[in-house]
Protein backbone atom coordinates (compact mmCIF):
# COMPACT_ATOMS: atom_id res chain seq x y z
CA UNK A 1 131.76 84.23 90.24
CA UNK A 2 132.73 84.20 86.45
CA UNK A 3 135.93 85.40 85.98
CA UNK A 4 135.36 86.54 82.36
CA UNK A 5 133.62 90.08 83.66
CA UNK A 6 136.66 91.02 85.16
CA UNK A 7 138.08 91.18 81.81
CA UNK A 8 138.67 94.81 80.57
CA UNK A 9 137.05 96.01 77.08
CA UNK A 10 139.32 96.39 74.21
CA UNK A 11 141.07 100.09 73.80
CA UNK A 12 142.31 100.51 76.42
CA UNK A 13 145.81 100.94 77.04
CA UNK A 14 148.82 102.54 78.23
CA UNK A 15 152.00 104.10 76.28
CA UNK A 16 154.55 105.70 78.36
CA UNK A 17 157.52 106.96 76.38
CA UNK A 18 161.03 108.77 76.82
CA UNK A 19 161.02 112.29 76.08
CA UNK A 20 157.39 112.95 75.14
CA UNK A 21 157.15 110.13 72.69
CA UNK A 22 158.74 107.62 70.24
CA UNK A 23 159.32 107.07 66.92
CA UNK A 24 158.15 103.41 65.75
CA UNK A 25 160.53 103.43 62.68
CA UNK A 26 159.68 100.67 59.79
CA UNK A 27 157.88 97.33 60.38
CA UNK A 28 159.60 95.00 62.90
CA UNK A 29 162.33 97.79 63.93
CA UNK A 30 162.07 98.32 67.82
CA UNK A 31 160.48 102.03 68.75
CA UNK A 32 163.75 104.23 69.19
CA UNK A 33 163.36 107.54 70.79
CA UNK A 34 165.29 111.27 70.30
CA UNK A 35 168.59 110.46 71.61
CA UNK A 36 168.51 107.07 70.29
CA UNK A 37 167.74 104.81 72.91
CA UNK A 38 165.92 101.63 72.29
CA UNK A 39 164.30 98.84 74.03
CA UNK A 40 161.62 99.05 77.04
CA UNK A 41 161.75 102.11 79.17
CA UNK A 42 162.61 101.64 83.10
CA UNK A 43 160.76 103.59 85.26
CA UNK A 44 161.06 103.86 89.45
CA UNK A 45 158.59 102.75 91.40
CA UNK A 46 156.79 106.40 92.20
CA UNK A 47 156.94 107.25 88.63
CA UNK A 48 155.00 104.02 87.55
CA UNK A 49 152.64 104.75 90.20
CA UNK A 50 152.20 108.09 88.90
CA UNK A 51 151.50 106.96 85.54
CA UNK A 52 149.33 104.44 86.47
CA UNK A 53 147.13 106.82 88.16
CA UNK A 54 146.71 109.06 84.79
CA UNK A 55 146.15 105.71 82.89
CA UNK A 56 143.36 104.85 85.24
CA UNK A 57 141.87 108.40 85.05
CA UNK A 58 141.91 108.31 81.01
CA UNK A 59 144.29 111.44 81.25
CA UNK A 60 147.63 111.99 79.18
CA UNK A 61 150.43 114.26 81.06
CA UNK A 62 153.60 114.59 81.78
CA UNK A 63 155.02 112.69 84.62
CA UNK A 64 156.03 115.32 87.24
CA UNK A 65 158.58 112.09 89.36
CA UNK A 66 160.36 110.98 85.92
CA UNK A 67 161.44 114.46 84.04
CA UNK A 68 161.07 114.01 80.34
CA UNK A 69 158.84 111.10 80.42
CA UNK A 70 155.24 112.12 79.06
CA UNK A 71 152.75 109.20 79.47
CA UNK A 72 149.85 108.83 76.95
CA UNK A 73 146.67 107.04 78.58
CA UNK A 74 144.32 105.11 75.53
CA UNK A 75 140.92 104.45 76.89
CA UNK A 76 137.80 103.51 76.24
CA UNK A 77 134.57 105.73 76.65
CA UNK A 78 133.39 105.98 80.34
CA UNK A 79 130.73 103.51 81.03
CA UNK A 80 128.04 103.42 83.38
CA UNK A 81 125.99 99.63 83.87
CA UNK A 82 122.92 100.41 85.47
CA UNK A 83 121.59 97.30 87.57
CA UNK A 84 117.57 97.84 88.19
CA UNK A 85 115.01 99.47 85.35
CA UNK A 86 113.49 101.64 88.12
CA UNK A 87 112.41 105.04 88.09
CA UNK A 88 115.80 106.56 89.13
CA UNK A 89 117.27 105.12 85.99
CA UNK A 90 114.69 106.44 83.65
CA UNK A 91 116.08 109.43 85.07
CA UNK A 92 119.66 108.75 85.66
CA UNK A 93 120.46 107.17 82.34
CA UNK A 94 119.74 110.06 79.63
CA UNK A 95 121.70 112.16 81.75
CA UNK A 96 124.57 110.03 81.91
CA UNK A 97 124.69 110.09 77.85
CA UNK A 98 124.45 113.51 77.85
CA UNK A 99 127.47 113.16 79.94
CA UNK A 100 129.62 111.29 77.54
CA UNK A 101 128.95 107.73 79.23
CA UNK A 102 127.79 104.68 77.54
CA UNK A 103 124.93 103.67 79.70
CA UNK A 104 123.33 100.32 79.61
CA UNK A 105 120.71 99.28 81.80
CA UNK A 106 120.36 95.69 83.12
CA UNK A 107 116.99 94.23 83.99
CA UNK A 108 115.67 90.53 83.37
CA UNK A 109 112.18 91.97 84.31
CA UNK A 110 110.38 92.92 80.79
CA UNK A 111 107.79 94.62 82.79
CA UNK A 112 110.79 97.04 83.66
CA UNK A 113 113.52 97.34 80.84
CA UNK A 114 111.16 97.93 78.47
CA UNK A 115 111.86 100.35 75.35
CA UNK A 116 109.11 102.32 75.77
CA UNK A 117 110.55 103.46 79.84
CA UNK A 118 113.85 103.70 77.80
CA UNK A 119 113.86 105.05 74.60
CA UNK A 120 117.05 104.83 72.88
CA UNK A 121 118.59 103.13 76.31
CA UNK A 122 120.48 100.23 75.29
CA UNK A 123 118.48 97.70 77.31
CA UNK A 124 119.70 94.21 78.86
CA UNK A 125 116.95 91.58 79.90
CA UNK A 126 119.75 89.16 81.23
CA UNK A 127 120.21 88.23 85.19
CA UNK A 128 122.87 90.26 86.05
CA UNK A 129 126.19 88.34 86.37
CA UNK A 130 125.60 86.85 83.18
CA UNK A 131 125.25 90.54 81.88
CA UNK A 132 128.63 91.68 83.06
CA UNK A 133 130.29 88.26 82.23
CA UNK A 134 129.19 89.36 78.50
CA UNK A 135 130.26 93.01 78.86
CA UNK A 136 133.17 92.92 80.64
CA UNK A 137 134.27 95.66 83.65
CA UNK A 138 137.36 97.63 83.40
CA UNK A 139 138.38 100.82 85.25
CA UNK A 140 136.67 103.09 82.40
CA UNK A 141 133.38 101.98 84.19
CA UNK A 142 131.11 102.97 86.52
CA UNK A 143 128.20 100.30 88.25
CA UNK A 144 125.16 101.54 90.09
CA UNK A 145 122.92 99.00 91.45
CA UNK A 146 119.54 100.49 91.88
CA UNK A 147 116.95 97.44 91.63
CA UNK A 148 116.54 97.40 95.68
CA UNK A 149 116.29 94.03 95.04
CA UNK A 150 119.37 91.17 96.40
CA UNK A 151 118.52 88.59 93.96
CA UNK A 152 119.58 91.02 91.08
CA UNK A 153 122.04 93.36 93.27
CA UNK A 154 123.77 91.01 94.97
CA UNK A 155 125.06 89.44 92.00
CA UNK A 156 126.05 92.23 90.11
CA UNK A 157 128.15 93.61 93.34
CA UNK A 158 129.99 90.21 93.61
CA UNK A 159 131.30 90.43 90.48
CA UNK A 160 131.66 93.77 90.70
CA UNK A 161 133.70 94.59 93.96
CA UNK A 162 137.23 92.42 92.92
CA UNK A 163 137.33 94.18 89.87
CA UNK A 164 138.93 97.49 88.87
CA UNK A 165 135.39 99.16 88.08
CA UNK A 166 136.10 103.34 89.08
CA UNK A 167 132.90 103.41 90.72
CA UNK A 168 130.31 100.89 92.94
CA UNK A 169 127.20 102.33 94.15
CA UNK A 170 124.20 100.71 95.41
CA UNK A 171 120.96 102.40 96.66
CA UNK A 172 119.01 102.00 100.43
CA UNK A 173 119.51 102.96 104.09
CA UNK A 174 122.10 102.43 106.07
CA UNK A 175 120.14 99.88 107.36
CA UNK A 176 119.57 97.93 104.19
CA UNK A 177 123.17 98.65 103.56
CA UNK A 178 124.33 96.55 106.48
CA UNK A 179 122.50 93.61 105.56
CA UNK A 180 124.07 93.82 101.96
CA UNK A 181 127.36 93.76 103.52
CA UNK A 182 126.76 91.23 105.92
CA UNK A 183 125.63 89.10 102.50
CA UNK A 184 128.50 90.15 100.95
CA UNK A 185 131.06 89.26 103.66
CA UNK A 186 129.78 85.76 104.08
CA UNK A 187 130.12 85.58 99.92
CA UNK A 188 133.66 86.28 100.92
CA UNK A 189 133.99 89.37 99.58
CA UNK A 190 134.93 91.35 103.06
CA UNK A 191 137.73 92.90 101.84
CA UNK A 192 136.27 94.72 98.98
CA UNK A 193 132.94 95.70 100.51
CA UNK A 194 134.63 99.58 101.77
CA UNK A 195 134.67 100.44 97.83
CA UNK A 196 130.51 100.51 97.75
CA UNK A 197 129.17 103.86 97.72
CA UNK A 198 125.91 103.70 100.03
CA UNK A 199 123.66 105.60 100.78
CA UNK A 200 124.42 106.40 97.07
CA UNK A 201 125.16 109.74 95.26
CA UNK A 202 126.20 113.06 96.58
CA UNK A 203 124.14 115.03 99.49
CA UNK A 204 122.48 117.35 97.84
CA UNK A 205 119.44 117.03 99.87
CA UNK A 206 116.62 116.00 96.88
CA UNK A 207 113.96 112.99 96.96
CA UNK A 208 112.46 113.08 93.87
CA UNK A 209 113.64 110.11 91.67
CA UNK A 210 115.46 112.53 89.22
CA UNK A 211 117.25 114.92 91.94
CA UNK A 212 118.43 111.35 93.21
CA UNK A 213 120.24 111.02 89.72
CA UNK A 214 121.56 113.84 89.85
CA UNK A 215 122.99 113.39 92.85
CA UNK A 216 124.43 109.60 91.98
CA UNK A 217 125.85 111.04 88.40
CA UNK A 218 127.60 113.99 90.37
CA UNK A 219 129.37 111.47 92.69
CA UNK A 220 130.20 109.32 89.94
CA UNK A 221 131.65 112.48 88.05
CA UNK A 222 133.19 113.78 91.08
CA UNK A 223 134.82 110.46 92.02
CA UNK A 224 136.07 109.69 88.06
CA UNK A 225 137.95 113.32 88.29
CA UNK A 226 138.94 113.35 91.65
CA UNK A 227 139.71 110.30 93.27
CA UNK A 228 139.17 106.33 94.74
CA UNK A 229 140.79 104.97 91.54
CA UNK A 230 141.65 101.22 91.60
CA UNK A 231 146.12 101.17 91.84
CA UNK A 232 148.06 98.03 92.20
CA UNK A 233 144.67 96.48 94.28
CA UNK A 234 144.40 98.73 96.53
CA UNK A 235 141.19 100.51 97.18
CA UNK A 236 141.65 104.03 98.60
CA UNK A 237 137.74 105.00 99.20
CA UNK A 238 136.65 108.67 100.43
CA UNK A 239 134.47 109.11 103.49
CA UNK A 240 130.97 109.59 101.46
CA UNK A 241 127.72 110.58 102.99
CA UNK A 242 124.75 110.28 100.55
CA UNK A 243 121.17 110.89 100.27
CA UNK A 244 119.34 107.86 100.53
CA UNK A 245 119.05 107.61 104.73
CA UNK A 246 115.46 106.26 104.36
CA UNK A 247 115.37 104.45 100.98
């Protein structure tokens, strides 16, 4: 495993401040806020947790545990790293753009990321884990692993699973799904396997390559807004039924 792809991109970041902000004052004065307070600002444990949950979500709010105390999330775009240059991603990655993600799709088979199935994709003919060692995983992203395929899947979902990705899907049966996890645990990776989402994408009953990508964007969406996000190592993950029962 190559620790480098669990390294987040650059931009994102946190800033929670004392009532609703700080002022930084001149070069090499430390920030001092409305009543005059310097120095770092001490938070209880709930409120932390509370702001790290509206860091992870890309959202700026108040924080309703620390009164006064506004925290200010600085993130990167969302990101979705598609593993497998298969007909669901023709389909799934234009809508993803159109959805505000940066979508790169990962494929070391020329045959399959070529620019003529992806026009205007951003394409990546490495292996997989030497792909995400290069782009790095942070909680701003999203990883799908579509290629039906363990020599490229597998991979991609070891590196992927310890890190603090929002979102880890990977497509087939239940019955493929088993033997991906039974891969997966002997890679030593047990505890992490509960955060893949399999069968993959939301149930809303299509088979056609494209209604598939609908369905996987809408659980990505759904799951970026509403829950499963990565706090303090733990991984909460919803019951999720999808799809893909004979994939």
């Amino acid at each position: 495993m190559k620790a480098d792809a669990l390294a987040p991109r650059r931009g994102a970041g946190e800033a929670p401040g004392a009532g609703g902000g700080h002022a930084a004052g001149r070069r090499g004065e430390r920030p001092v806020d409305a009543a005059g307070r310097t120095g770092e600002l001490q938070l209880a444990t709930g409120a932390v947790a509370e702001a790290a949950a509206l860091l992870l979500s890309g959202r700026s709010a108040s924080l309703a545990s620390e009164p006064g105390c506004f925290a200010r999330a600085y993130v990167p775009s969302p990101r979705l790293l598609i593993v497998g240059a298969v007909h669901i991603a023709q389909a799934l990655a234009p809508m993803a753009a159109t959805a505000g993600f940066e979508v790169t799709v990962i494929d070391p088979r020329g045959a399959f990321a070529s620019a003529d199935r992806f026009p205007g994709v951003q394409l990546s003919d490495e292996w997989p884990d030497e792909a995400l060692a290069r782009l790095g995983l942070d909680a701003a992203t999203a990883l799908v692993a579509l290629s039906h395929d363990p020599k490229l899947d597998d991979p991609a979902l070891e590196l992927a699973l310890p890190s603090t990705l929002f979102y880890i899907g990977a497509l087939g049966s239940r019955r493929t799904h088993e033997k991906r996890l039974e891969r997966l645990r002997a890679a030593g990776l047990g505890e992490f396997v509960g955060r893949i989402h399999s069968p993959i994408g939301l149930d809303l009953g299509g088979r056609a390559p494209a209604e598939i990508a609908v369905s996987i964007l809408a659980e990505i969406i759904q799951v970026r807004h509403r829950g499963t996000a990565v706090i303090f190592g733990e991984f909460p993950v919803e019951e999720c039924e999808g799809p893909l029962a004979g994939a």
